[in-house]
C-alpha atoms as a PDB file:
ATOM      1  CA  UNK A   1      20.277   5.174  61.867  1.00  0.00           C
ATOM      2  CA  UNK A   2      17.135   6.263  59.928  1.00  0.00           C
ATOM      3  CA  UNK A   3      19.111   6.162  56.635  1.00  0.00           C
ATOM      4  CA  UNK A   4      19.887   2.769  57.100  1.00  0.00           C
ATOM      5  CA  UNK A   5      16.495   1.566  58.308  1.00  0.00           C
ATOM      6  CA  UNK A   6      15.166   3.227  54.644  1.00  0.00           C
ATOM      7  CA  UNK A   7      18.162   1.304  53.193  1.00  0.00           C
ATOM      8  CA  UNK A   8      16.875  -1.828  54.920  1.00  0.00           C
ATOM      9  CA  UNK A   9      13.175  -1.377  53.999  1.00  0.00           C
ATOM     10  CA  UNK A  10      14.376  -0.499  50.769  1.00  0.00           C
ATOM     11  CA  UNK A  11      16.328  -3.902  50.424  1.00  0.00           C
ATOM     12  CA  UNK A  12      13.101  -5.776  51.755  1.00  0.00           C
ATOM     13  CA  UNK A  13      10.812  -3.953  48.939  1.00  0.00           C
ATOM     14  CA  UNK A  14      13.451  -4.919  46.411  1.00  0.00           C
ATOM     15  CA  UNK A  15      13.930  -8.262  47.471  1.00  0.00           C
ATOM     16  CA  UNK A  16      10.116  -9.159  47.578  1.00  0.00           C
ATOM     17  CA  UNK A  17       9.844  -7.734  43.905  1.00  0.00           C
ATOM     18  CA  UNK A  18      12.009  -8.946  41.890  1.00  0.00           C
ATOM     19  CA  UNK A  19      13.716 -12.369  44.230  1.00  0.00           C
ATOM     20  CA  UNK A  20      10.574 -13.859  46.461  1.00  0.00           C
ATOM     21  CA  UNK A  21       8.749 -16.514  44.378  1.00  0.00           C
ATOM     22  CA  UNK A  22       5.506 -16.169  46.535  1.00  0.00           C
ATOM     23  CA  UNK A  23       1.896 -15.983  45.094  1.00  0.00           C
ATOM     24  CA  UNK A  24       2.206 -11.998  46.202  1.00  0.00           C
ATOM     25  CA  UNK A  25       5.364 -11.403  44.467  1.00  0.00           C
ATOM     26  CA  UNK A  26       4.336 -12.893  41.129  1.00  0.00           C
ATOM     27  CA  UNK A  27       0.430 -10.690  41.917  1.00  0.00           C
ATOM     28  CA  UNK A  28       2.670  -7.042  42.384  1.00  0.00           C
ATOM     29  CA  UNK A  29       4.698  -7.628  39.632  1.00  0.00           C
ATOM     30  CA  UNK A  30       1.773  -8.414  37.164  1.00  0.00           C
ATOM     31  CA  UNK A  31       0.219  -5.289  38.588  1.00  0.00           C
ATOM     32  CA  UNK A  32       3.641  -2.992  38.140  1.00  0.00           C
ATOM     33  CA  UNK A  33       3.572  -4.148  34.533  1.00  0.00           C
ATOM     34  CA  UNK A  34       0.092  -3.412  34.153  1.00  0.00           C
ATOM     35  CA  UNK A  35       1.163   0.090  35.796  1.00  0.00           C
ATOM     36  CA  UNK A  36       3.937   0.799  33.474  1.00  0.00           C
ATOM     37  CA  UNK A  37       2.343  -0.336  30.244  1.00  0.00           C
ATOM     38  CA  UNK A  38      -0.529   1.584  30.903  1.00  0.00           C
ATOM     39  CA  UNK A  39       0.883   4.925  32.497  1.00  0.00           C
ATOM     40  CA  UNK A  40       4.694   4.683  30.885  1.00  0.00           C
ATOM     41  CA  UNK A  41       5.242   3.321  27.640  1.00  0.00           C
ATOM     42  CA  UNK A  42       1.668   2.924  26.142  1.00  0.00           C
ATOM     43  CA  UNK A  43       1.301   7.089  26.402  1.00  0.00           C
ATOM     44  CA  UNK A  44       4.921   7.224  25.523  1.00  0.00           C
ATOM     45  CA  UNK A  45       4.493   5.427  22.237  1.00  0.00           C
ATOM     46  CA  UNK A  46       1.418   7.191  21.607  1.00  0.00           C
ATOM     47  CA  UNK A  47       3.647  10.795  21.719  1.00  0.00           C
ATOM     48  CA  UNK A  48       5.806   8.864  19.898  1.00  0.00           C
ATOM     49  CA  UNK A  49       3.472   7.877  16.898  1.00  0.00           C
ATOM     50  CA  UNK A  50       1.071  10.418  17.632  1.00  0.00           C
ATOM     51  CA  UNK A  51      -1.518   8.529  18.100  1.00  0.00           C
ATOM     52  CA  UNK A  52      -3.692   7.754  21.082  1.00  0.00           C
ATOM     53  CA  UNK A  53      -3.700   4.387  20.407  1.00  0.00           C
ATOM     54  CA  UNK A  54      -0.030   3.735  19.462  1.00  0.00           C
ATOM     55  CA  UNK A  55      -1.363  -0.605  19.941  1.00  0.00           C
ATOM     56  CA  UNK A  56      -4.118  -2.631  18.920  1.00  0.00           C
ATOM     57  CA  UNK A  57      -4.798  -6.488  19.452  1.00  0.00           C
ATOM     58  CA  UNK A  58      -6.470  -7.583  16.940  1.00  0.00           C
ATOM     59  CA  UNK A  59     -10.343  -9.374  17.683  1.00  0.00           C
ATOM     60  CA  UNK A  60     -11.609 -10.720  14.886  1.00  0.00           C
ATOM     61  CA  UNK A  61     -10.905 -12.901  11.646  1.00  0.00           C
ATOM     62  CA  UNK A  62     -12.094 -10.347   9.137  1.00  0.00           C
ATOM     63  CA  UNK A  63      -8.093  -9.833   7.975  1.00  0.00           C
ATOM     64  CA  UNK A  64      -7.230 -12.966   7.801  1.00  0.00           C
ATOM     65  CA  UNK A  65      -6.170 -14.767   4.436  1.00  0.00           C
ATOM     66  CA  UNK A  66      -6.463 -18.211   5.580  1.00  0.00           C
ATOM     67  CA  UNK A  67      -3.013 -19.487   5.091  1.00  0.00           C
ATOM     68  CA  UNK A  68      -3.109 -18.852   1.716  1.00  0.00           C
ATOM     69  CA  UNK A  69      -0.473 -17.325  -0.178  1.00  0.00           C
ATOM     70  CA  UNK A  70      -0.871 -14.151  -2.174  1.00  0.00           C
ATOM     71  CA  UNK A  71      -2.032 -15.529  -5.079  1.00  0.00           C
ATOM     72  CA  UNK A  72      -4.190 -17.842  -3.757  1.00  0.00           C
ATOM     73  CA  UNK A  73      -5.901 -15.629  -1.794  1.00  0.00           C
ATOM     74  CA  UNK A  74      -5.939 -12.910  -4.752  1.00  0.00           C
ATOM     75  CA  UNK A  75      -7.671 -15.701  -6.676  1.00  0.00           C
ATOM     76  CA  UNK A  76     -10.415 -16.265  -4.213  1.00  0.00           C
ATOM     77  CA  UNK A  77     -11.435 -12.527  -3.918  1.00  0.00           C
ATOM     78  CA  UNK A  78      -9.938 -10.535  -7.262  1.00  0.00           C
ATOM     79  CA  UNK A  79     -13.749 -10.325  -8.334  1.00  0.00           C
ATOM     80  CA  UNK A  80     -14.611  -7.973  -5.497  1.00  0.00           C
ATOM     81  CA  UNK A  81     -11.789  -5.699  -5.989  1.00  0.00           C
ATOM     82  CA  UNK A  82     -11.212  -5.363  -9.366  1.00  0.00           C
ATOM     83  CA  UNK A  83     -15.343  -4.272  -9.544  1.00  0.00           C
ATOM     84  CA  UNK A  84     -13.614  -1.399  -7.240  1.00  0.00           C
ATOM     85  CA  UNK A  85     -11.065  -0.695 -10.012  1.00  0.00           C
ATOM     86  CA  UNK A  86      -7.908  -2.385  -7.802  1.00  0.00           C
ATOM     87  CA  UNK A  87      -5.790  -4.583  -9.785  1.00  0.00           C
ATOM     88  CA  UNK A  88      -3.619  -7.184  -8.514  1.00  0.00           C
ATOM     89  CA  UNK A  89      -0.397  -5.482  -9.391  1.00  0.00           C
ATOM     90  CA  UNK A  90      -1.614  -2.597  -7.060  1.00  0.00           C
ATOM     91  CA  UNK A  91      -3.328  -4.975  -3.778  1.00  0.00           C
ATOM     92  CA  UNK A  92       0.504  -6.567  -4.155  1.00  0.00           C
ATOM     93  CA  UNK A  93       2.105  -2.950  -3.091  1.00  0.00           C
ATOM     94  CA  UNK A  94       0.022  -2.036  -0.071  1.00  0.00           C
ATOM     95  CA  UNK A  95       0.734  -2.681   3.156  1.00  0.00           C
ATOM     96  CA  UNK A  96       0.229  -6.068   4.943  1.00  0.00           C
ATOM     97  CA  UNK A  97      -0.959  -6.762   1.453  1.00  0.00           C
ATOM     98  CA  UNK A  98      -1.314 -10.858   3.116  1.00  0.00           C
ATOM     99  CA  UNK A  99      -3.131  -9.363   5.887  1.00  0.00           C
ATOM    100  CA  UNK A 100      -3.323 -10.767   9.481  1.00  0.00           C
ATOM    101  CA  UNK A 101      -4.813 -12.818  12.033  1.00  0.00           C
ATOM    102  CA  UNK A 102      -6.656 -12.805  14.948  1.00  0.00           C
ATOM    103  CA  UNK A 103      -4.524 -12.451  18.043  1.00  0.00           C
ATOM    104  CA  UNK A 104      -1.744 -10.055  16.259  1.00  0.00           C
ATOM    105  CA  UNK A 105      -0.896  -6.668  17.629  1.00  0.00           C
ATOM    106  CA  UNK A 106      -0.824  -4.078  15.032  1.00  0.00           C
ATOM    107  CA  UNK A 107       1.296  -0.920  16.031  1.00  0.00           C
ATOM    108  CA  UNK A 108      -0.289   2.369  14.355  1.00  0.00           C
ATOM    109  CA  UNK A 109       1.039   5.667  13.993  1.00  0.00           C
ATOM    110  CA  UNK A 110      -1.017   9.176  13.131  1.00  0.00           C
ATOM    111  CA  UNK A 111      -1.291  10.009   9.707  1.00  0.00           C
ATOM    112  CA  UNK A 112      -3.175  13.275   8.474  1.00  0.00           C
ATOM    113  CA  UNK A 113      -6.115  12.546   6.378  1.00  0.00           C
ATOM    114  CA  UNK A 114      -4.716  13.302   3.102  1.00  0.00           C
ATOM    115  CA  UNK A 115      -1.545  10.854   3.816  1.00  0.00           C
ATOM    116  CA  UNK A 116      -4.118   8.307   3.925  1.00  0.00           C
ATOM    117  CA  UNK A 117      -4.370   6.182   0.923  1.00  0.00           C
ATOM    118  CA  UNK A 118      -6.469   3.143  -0.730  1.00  0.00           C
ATOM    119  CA  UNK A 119      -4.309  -0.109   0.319  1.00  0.00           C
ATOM    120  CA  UNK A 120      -3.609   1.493   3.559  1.00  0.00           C
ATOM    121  CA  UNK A 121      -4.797  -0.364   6.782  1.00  0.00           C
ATOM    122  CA  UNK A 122      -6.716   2.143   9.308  1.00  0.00           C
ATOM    123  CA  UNK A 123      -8.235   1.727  12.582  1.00  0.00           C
ATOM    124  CA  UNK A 124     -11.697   3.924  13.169  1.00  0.00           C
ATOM    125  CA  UNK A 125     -14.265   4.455  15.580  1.00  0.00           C
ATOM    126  CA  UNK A 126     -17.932   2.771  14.931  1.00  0.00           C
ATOM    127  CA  UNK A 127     -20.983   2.781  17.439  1.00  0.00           C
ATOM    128  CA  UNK A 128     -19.541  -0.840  18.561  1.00  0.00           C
ATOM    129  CA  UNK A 129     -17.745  -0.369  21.590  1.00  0.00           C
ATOM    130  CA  UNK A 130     -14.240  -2.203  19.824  1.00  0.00           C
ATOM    131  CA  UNK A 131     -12.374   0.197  17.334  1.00  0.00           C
ATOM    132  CA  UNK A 132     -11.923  -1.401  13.688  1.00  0.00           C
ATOM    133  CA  UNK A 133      -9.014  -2.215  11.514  1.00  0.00           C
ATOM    134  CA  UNK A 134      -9.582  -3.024   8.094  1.00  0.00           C
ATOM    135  CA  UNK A 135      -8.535  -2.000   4.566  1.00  0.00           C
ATOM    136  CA  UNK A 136      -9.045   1.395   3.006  1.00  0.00           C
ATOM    137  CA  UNK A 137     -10.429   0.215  -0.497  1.00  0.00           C
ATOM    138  CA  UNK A 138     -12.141   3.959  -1.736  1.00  0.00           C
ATOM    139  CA  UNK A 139     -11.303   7.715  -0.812  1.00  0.00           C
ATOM    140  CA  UNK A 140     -12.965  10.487  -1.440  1.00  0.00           C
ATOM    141  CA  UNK A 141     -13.503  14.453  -0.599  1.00  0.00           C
ATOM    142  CA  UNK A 142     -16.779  16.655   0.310  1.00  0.00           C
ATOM    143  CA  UNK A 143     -16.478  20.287   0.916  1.00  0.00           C
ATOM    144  CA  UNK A 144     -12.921  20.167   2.331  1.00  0.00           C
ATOM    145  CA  UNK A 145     -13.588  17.002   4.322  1.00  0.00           C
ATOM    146  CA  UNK A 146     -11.876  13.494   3.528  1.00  0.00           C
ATOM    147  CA  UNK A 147     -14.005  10.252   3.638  1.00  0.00           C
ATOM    148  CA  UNK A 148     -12.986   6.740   2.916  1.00  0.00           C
ATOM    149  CA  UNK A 149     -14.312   2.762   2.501  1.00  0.00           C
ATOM    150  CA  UNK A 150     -12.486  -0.032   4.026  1.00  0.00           C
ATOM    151  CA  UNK A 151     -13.280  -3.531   3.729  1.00  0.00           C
ATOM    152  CA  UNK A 152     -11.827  -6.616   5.972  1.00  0.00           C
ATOM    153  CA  UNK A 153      -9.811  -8.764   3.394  1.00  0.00           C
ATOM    154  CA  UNK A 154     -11.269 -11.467   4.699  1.00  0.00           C
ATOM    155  CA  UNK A 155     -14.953 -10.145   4.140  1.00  0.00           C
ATOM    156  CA  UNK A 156     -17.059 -10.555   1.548  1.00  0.00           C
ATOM    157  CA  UNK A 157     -18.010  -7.005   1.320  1.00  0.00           C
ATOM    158  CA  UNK A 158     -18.149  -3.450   3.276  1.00  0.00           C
ATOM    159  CA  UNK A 159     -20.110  -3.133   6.342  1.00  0.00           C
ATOM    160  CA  UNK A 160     -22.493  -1.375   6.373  1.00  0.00           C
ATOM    161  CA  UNK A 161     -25.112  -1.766   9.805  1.00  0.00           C
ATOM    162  CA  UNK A 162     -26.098  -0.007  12.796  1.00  0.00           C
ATOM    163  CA  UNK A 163     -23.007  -0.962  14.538  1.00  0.00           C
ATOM    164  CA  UNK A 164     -20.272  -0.496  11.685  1.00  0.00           C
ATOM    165  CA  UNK A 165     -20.697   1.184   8.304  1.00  0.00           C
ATOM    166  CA  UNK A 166     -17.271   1.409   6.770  1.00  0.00           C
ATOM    167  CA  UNK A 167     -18.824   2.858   3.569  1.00  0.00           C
ATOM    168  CA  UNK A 168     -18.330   6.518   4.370  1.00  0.00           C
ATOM    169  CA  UNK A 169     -15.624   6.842   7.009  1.00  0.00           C
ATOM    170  CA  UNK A 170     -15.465  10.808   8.491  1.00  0.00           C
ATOM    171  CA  UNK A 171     -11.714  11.851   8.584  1.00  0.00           C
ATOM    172  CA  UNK A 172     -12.717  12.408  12.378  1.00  0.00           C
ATOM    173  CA  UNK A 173     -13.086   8.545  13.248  1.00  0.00           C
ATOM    174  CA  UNK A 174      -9.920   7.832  12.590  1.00  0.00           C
ATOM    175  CA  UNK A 175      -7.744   6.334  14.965  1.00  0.00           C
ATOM    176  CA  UNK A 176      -4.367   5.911  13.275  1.00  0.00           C
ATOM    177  CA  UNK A 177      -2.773   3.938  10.421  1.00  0.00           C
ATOM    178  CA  UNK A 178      -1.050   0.651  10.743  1.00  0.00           C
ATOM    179  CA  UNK A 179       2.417   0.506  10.126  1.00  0.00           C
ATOM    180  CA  UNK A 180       3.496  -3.186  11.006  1.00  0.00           C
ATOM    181  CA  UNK A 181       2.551  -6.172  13.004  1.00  0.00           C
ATOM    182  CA  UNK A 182       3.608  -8.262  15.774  1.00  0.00           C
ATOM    183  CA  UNK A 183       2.423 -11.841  15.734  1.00  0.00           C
ATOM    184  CA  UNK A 184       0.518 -13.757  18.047  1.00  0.00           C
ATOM    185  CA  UNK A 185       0.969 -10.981  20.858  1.00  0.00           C
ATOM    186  CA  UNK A 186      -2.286 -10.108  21.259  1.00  0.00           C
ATOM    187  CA  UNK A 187      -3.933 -12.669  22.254  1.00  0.00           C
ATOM    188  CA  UNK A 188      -2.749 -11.983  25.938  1.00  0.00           C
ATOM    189  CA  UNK A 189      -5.501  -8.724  25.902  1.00  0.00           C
ATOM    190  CA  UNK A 190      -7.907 -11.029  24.440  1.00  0.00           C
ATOM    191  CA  UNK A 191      -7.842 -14.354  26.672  1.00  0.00           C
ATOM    192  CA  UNK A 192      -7.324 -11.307  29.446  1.00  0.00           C
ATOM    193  CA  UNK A 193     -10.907  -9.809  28.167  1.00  0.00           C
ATOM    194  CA  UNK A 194     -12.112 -13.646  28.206  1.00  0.00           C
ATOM    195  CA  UNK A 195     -10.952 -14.366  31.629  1.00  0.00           C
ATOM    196  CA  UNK A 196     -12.684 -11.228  33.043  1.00  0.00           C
ATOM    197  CA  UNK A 197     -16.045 -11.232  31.292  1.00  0.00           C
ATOM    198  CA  UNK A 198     -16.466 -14.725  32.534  1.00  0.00           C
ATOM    199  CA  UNK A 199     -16.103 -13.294  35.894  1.00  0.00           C
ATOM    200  CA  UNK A 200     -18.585 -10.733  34.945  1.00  0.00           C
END
């Protein structure tokens, strides 16, 4: 009798989860995906890519190329980068060498510090509460300790403030290396973030 009152409940449980169309259904299954991402497969990746932060959305413009092909772009910005000694055979071998755009998820993986390279895309810490991803454009070591410059592609220059100075990186704010992107896929964290700091 009690097994098939479990059975029963069990059924009901099921039933309301993954068959009811109701307001509440559609609210606990948002909220068991919310449960597994966060608990499940976002630690999961990070073991994975041994990272802690195996997924980024991506906030900002300051990768973007503007719909412009390689070239094009290249022949907008060369100036900057070949004052940094990068030629355009070289910018055309790195990774996501035509960058990407606001709203893209960028999976990362861990990388030690002397894996990391110029042309390589890196997320690191800065005082501003959001981690950033931009390009590594200079590396360089100091008494056994790697530091490095990155630049957004779509910037005019390094950063260099209170908030974000990507002109001497530690080895220590690194967050991971990007390895490929997803498109468009991020923009659910970010109208997410929108929707709740308007509520805020």
């Amino acid at each position: 009798m009690e097994k098939k009152r479990n059975k029963s409940v069990f059924k009901k449980i099921w039933h309301f989860i993954w068959e009811d169309n109701s307001i509440w259904s559609w609210i606990v299954n948002i909220l068991l995906a919310f449960v597994l991402i966060k608990f499940i497969v976002y630690p999961g990746l990070g073991l994975m890519l041994g990272t802690g932060y195996p997924i980024v959305a991506v906030v900002s413009e300051s990768m973007e190329h503007n719909s412009m092909n390689f070239d094009g772009w290249w022949n907008v910005n060369h100036k900057w980068y070949e004052n940094e000694g990068i030629t355009k055979q070289e910018f055309e071998e790195y990774v996501l060498k035509n960058g990407f755009k606001k709203g893209d998820i960028i999976i990362l993986k861990g990388s030690s510090p002397q894996d990391l390279k110029v042309g390589d895309v890196i997320v690191f810490k800065a005082r501003q509460p959001d981690p950033v991803i931009h390009r590594i454009v200079k590396k360089w070591e100091e008494y056994g300790e790697y530091y490095y410059q990155t630049k957004g592609d779509n910037n005019p220059g390094s950063i260099s403030n209170f908030d974000i100075d990507e002109t001497r990186i530690s080895e220590k704010q690194i967050i991971g290396k990007a390895v490929f992107k997803i498109p468009y896929l991020g923009y659910i964290k970010i109208l997410f973030v929108d929707l709740i700091s308007s509520f805020v």
